[in-house]
N, C-alpha and C. Protein backbone atom coordinates (compact mmCIF):
# COMPACT_ATOMS: atom_id res chain seq x y z
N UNK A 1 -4.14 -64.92 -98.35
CA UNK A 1 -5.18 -65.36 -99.26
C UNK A 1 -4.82 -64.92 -100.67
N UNK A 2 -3.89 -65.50 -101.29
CA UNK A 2 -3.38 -65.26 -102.49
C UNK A 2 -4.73 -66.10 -103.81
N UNK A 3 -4.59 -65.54 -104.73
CA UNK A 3 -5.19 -66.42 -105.59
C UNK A 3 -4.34 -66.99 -106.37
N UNK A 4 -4.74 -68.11 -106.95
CA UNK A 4 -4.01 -69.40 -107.81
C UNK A 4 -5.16 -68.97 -109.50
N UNK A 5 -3.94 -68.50 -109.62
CA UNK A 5 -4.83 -68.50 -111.69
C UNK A 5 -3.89 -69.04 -112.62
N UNK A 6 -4.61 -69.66 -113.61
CA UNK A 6 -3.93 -70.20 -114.89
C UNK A 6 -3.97 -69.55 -116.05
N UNK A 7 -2.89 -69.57 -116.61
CA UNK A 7 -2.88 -69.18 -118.14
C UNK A 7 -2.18 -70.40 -119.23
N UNK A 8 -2.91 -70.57 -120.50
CA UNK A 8 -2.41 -71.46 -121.17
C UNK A 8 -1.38 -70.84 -122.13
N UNK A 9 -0.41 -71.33 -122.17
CA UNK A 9 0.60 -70.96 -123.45
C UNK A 9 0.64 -71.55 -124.61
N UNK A 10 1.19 -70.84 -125.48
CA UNK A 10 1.58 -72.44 -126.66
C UNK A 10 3.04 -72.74 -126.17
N UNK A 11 3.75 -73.75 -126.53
CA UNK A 11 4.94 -74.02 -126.53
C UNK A 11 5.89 -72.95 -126.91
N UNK A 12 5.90 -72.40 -127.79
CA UNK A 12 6.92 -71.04 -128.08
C UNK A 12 6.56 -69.61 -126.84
N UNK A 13 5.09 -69.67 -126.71
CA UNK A 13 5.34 -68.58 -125.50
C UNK A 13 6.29 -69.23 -124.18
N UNK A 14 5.63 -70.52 -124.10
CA UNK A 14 5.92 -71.20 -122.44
C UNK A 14 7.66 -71.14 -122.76
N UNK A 15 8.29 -71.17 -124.07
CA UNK A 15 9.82 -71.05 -124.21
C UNK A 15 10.37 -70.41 -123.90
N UNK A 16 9.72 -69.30 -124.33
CA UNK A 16 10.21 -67.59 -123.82
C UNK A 16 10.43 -66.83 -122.50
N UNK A 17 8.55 -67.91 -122.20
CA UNK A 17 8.67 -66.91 -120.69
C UNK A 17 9.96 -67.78 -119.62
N UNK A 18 10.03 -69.10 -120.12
CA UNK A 18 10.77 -69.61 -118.87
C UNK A 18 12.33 -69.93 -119.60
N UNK A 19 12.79 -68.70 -120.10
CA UNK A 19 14.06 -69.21 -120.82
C UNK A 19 15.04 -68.92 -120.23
N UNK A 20 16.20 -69.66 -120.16
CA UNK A 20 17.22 -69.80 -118.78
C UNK A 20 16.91 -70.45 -117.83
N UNK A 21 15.52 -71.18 -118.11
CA UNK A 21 15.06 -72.25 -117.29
C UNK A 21 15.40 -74.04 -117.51
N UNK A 22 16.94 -73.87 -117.33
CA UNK A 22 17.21 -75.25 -118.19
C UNK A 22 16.04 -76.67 -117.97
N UNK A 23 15.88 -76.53 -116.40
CA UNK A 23 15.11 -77.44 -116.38
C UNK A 23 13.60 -77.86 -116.68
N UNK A 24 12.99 -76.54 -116.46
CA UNK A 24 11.82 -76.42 -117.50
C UNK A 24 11.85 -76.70 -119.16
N UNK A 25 13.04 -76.27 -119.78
CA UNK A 25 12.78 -76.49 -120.90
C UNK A 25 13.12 -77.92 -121.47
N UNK A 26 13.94 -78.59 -120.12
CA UNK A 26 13.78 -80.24 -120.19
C UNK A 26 12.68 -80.59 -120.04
N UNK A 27 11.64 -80.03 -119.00
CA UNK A 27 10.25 -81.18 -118.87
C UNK A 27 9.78 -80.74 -120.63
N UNK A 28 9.76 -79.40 -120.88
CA UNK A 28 8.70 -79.38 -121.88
C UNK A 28 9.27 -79.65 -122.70
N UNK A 29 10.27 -79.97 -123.67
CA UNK A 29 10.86 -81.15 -124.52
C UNK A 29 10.06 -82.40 -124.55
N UNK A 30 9.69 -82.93 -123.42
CA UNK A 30 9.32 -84.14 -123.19
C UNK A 30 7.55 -84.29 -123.25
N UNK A 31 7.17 -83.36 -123.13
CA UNK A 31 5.47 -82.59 -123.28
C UNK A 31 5.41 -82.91 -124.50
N UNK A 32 4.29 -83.85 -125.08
CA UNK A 32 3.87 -83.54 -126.56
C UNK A 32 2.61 -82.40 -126.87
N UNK A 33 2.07 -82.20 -127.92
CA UNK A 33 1.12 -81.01 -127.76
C UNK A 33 1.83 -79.31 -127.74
N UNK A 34 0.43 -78.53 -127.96
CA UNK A 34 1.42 -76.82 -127.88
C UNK A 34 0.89 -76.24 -126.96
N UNK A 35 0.06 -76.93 -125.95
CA UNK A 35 -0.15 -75.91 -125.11
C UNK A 35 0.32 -76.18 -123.37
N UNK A 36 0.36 -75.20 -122.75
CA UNK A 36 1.00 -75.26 -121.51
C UNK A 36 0.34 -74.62 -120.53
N UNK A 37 -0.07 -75.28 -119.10
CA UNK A 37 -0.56 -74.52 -118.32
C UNK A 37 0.61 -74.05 -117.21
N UNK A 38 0.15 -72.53 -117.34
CA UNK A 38 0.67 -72.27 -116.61
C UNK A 38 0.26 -71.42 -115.10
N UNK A 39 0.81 -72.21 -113.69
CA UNK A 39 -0.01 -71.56 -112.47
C UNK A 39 0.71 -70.65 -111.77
N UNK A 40 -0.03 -69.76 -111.51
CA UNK A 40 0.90 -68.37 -110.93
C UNK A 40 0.07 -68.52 -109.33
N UNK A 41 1.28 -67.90 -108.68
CA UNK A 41 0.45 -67.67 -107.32
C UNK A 41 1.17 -66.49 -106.65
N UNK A 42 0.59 -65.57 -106.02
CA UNK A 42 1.61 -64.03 -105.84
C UNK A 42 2.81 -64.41 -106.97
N UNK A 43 3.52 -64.12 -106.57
CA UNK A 43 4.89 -64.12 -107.69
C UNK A 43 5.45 -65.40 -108.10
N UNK A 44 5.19 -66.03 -107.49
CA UNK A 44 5.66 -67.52 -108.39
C UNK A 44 4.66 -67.87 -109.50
N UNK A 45 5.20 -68.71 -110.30
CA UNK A 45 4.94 -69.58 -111.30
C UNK A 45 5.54 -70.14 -112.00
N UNK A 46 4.78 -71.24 -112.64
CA UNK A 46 5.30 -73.04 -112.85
C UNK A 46 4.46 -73.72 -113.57
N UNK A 47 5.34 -74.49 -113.90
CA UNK A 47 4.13 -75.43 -115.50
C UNK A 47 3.59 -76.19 -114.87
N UNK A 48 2.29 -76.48 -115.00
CA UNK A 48 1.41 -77.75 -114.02
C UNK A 48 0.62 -78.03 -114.89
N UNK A 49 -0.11 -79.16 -114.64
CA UNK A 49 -1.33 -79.65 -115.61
C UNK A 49 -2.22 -79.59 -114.62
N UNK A 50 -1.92 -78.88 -113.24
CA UNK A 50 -3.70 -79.17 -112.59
C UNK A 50 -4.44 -79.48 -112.13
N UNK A 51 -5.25 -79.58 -112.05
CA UNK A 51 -6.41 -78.23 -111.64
C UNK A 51 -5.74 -77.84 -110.25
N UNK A 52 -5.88 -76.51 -110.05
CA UNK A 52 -5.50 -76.36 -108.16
C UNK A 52 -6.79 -75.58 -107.81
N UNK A 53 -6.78 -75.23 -106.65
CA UNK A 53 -7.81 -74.45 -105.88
C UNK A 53 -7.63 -73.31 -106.41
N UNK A 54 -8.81 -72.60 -106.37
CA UNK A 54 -8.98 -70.67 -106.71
C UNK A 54 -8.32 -69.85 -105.84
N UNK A 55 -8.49 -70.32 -104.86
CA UNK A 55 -7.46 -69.13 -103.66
C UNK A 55 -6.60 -70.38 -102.56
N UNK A 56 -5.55 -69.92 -102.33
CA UNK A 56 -4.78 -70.34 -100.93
C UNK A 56 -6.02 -70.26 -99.41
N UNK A 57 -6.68 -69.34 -99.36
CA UNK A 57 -7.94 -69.41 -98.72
C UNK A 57 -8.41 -70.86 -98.27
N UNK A 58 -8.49 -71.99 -99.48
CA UNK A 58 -9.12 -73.09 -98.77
C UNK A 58 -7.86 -73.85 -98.34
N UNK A 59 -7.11 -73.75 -98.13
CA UNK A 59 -5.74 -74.59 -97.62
C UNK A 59 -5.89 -73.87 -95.93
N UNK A 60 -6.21 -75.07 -95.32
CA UNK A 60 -5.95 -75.09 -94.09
C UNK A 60 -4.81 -75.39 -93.66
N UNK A 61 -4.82 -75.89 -92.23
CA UNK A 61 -3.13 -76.40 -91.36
C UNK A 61 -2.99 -77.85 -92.44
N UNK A 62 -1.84 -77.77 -92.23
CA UNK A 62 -1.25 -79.31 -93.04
C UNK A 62 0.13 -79.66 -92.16
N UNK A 63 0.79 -80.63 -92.42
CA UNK A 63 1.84 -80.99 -91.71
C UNK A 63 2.61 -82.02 -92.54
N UNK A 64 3.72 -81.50 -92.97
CA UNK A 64 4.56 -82.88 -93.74
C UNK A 64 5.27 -83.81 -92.88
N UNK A 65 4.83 -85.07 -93.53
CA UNK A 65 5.22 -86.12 -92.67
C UNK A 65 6.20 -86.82 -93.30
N UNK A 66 6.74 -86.64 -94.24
CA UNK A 66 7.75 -87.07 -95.15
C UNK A 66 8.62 -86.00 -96.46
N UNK A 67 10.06 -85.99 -96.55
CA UNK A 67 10.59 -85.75 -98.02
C UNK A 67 10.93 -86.59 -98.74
N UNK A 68 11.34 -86.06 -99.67
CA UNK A 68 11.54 -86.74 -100.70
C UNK A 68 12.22 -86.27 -102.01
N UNK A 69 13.07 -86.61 -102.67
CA UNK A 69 13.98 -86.15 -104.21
C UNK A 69 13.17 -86.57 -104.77
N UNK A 70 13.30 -85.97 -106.21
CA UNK A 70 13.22 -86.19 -107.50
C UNK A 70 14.68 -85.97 -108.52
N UNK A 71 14.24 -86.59 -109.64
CA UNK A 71 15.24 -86.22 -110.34
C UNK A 71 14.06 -86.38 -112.00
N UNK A 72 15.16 -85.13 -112.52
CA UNK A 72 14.26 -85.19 -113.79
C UNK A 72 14.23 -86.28 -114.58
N UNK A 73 13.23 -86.60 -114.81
CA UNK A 73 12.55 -87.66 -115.87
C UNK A 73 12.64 -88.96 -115.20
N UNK A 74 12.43 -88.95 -114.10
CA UNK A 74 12.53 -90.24 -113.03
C UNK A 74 14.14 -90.73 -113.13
N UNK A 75 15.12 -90.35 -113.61
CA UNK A 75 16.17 -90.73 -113.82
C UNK A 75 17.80 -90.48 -113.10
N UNK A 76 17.97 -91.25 -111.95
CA UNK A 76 18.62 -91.14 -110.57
C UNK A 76 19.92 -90.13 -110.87
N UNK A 77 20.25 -90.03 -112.62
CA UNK A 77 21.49 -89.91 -113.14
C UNK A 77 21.53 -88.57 -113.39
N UNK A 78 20.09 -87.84 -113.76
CA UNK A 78 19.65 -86.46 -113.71
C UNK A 78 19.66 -85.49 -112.46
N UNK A 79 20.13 -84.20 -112.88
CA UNK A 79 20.50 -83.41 -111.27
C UNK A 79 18.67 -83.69 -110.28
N UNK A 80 19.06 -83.63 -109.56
CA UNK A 80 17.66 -83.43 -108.45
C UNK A 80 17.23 -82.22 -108.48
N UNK A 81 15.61 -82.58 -108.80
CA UNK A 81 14.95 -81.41 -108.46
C UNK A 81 14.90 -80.39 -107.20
């Protein structure tokens, strides 16, 4: 039962905290605006726009029924996420 909290950045914090993050600092290049949400959960965290649940608590059983790639900026030519 972890909790899910947000903090907003401006663009120069969100730079800092995720620097050496090549690929983060590709999405947020592409972000207009200065602010950034950012969602932490025990030790991870990641730029999201949102909203998630208050705690892991309401996440019941789930089951993936499919994967799937990405590549940054929808673009097949960009490494995969």
């Amino acid at each position: 039962k972890l909790a899910i909290t947000k903090e907003v950045l401006t663009k120069e914090q969100a730079l800092e905290r995720f620097k050496g993050d090549e690929l983060k600092h590709a999405v947020m290049s592409k972000i207009s605006g200065d602010a950034f949400g950012v969602y932490k959960q025990g030790e991870f965290e990641d730029l999201c726009k949102g909203p998630h649940l208050p705690n892991t608590r309401f996440l019941n059983h789930f089951k993936l029924t499919k994967l799937a790639g990405a590549y940054l900026g929808g673009d097949e030519n960009n490494e995969m996420l």
